[in-house]
PDB file of N, CA and C in Angstrom:
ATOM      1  N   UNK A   1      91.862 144.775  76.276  1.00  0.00           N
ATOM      2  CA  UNK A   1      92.229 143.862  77.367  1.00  0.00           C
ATOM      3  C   UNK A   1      92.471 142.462  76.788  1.00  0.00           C
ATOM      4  N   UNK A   2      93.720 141.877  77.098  1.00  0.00           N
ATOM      5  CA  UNK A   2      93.764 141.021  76.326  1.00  0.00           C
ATOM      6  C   UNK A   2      93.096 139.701  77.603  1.00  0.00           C
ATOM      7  N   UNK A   3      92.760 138.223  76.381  1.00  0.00           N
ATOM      8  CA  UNK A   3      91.779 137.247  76.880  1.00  0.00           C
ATOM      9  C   UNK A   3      93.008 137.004  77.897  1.00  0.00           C
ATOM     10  N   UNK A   4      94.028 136.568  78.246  1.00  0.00           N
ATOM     11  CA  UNK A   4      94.522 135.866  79.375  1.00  0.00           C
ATOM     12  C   UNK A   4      93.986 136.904  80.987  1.00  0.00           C
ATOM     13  N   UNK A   5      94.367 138.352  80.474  1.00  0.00           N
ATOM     14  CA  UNK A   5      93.832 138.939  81.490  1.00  0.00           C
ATOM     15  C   UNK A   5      91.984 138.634  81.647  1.00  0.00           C
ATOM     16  N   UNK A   6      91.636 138.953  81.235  1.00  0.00           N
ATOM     17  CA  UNK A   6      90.539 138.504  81.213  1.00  0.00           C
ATOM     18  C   UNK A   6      89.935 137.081  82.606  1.00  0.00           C
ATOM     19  N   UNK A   7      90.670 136.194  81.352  1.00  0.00           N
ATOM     20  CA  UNK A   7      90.757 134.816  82.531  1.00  0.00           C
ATOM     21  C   UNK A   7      90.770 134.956  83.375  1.00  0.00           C
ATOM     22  N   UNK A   8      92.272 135.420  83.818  1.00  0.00           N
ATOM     23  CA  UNK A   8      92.653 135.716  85.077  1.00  0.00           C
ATOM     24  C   UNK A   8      91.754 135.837  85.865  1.00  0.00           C
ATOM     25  N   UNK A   9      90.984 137.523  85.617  1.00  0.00           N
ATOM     26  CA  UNK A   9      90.029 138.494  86.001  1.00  0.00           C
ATOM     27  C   UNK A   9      89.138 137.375  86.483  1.00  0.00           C
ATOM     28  N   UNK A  10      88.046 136.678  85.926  1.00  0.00           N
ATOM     29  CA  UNK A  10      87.491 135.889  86.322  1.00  0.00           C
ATOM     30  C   UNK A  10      87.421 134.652  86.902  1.00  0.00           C
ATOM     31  N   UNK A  11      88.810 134.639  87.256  1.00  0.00           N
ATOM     32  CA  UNK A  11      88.967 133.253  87.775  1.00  0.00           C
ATOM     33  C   UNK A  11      89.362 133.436  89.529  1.00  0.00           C
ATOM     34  N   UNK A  12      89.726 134.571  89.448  1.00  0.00           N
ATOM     35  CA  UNK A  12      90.127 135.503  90.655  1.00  0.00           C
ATOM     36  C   UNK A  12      88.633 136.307  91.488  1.00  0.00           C
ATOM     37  N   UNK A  13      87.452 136.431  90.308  1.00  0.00           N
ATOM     38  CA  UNK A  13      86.568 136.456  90.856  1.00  0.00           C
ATOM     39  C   UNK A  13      85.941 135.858  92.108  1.00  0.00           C
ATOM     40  N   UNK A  14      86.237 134.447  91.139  1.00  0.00           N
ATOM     41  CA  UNK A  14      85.181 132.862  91.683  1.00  0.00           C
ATOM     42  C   UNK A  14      86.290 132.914  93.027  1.00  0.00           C
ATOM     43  N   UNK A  15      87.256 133.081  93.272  1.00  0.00           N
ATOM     44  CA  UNK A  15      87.984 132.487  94.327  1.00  0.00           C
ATOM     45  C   UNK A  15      88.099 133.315  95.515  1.00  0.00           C
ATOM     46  N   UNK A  16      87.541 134.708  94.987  1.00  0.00           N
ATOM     47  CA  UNK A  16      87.964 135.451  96.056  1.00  0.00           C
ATOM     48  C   UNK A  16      86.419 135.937  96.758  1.00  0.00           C
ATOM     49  N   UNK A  17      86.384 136.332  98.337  1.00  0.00           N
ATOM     50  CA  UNK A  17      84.798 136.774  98.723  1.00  0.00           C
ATOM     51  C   UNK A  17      84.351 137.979  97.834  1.00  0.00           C
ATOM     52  N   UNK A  18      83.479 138.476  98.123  1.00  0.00           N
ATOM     53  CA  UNK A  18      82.809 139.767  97.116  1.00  0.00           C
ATOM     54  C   UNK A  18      83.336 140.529  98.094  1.00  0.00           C
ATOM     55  N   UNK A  19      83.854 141.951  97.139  1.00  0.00           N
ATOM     56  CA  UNK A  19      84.368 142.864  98.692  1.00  0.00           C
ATOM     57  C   UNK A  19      83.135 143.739  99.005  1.00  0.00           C
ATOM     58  N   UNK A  20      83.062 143.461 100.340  1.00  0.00           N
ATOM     59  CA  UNK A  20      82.082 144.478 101.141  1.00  0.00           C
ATOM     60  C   UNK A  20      82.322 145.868 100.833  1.00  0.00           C
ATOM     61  N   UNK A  21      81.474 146.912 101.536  1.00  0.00           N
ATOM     62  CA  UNK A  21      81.675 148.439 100.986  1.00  0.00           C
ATOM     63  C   UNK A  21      82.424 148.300 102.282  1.00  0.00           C
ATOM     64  N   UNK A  22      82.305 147.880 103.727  1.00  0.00           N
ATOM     65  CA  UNK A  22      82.814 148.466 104.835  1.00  0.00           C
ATOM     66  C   UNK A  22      84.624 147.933 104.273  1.00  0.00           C
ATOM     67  N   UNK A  23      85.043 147.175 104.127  1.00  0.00           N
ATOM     68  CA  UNK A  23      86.350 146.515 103.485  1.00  0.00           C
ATOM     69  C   UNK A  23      87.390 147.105 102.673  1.00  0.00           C
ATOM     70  N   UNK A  24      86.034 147.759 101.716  1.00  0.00           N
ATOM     71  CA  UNK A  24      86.597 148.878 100.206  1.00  0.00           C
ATOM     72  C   UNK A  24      86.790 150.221 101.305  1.00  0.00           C
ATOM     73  N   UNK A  25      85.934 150.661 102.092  1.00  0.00           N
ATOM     74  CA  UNK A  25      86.374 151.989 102.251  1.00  0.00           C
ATOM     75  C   UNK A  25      87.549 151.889 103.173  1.00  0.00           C
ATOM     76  N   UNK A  26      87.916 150.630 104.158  1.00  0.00           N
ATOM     77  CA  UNK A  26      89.532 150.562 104.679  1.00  0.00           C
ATOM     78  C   UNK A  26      90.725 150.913 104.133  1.00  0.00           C
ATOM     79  N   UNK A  27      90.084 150.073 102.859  1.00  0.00           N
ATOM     80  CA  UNK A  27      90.888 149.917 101.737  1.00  0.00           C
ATOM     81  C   UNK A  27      91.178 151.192 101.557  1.00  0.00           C
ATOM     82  N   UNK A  28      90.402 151.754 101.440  1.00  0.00           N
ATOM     83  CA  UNK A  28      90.377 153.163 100.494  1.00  0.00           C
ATOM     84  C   UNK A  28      91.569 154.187 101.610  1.00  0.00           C
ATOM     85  N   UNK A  29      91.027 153.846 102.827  1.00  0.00           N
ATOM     86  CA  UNK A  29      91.531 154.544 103.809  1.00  0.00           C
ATOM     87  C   UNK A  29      93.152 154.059 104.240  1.00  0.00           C
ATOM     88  N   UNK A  30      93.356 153.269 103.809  1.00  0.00           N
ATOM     89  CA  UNK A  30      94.792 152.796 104.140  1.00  0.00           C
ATOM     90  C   UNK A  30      95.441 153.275 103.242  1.00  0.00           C
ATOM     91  N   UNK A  31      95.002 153.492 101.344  1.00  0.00           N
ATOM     92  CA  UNK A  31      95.691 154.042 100.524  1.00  0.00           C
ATOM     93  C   UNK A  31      95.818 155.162 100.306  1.00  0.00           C
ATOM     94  N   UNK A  32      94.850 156.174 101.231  1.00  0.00           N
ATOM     95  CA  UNK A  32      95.224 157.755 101.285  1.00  0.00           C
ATOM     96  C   UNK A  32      96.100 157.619 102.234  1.00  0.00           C
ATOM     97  N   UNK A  33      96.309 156.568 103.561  1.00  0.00           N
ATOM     98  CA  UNK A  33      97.022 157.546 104.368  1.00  0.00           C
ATOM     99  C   UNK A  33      98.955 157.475 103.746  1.00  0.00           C
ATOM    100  N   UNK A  34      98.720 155.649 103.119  1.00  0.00           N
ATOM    101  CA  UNK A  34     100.174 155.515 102.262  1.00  0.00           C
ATOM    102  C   UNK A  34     100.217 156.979 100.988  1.00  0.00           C
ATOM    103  N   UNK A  35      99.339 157.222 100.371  1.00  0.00           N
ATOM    104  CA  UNK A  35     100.331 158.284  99.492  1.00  0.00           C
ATOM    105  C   UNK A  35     100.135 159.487  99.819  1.00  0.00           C
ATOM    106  N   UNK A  36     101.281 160.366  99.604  1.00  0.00           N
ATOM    107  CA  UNK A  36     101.715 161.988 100.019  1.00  0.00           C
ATOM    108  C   UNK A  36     100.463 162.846  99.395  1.00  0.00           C
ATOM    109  N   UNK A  37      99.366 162.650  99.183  1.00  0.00           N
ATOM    110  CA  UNK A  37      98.477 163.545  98.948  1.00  0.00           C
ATOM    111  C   UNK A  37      98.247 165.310  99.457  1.00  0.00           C
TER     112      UNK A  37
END
């Protein structure tokens, strides 16, 4: 992994909220229903 990603990675941390589990599993649930599984 190169250091700019890296940065990035952590700089995107600090700025963004922590994702909740209820949030991630939307998440999760919006991206099964987008792909042809």
């Amino acid at each position: 992994m190169s250091k700019k990603y890296q940065h990035f990675i952590s700089t995107q941390r600090q700025s963004i909220p922590p994702l909740t589990q209820e949030n991630f599993n939307s998440a999760s649930v919006s991206n099964k229903n987008l792909t042809p599984n």
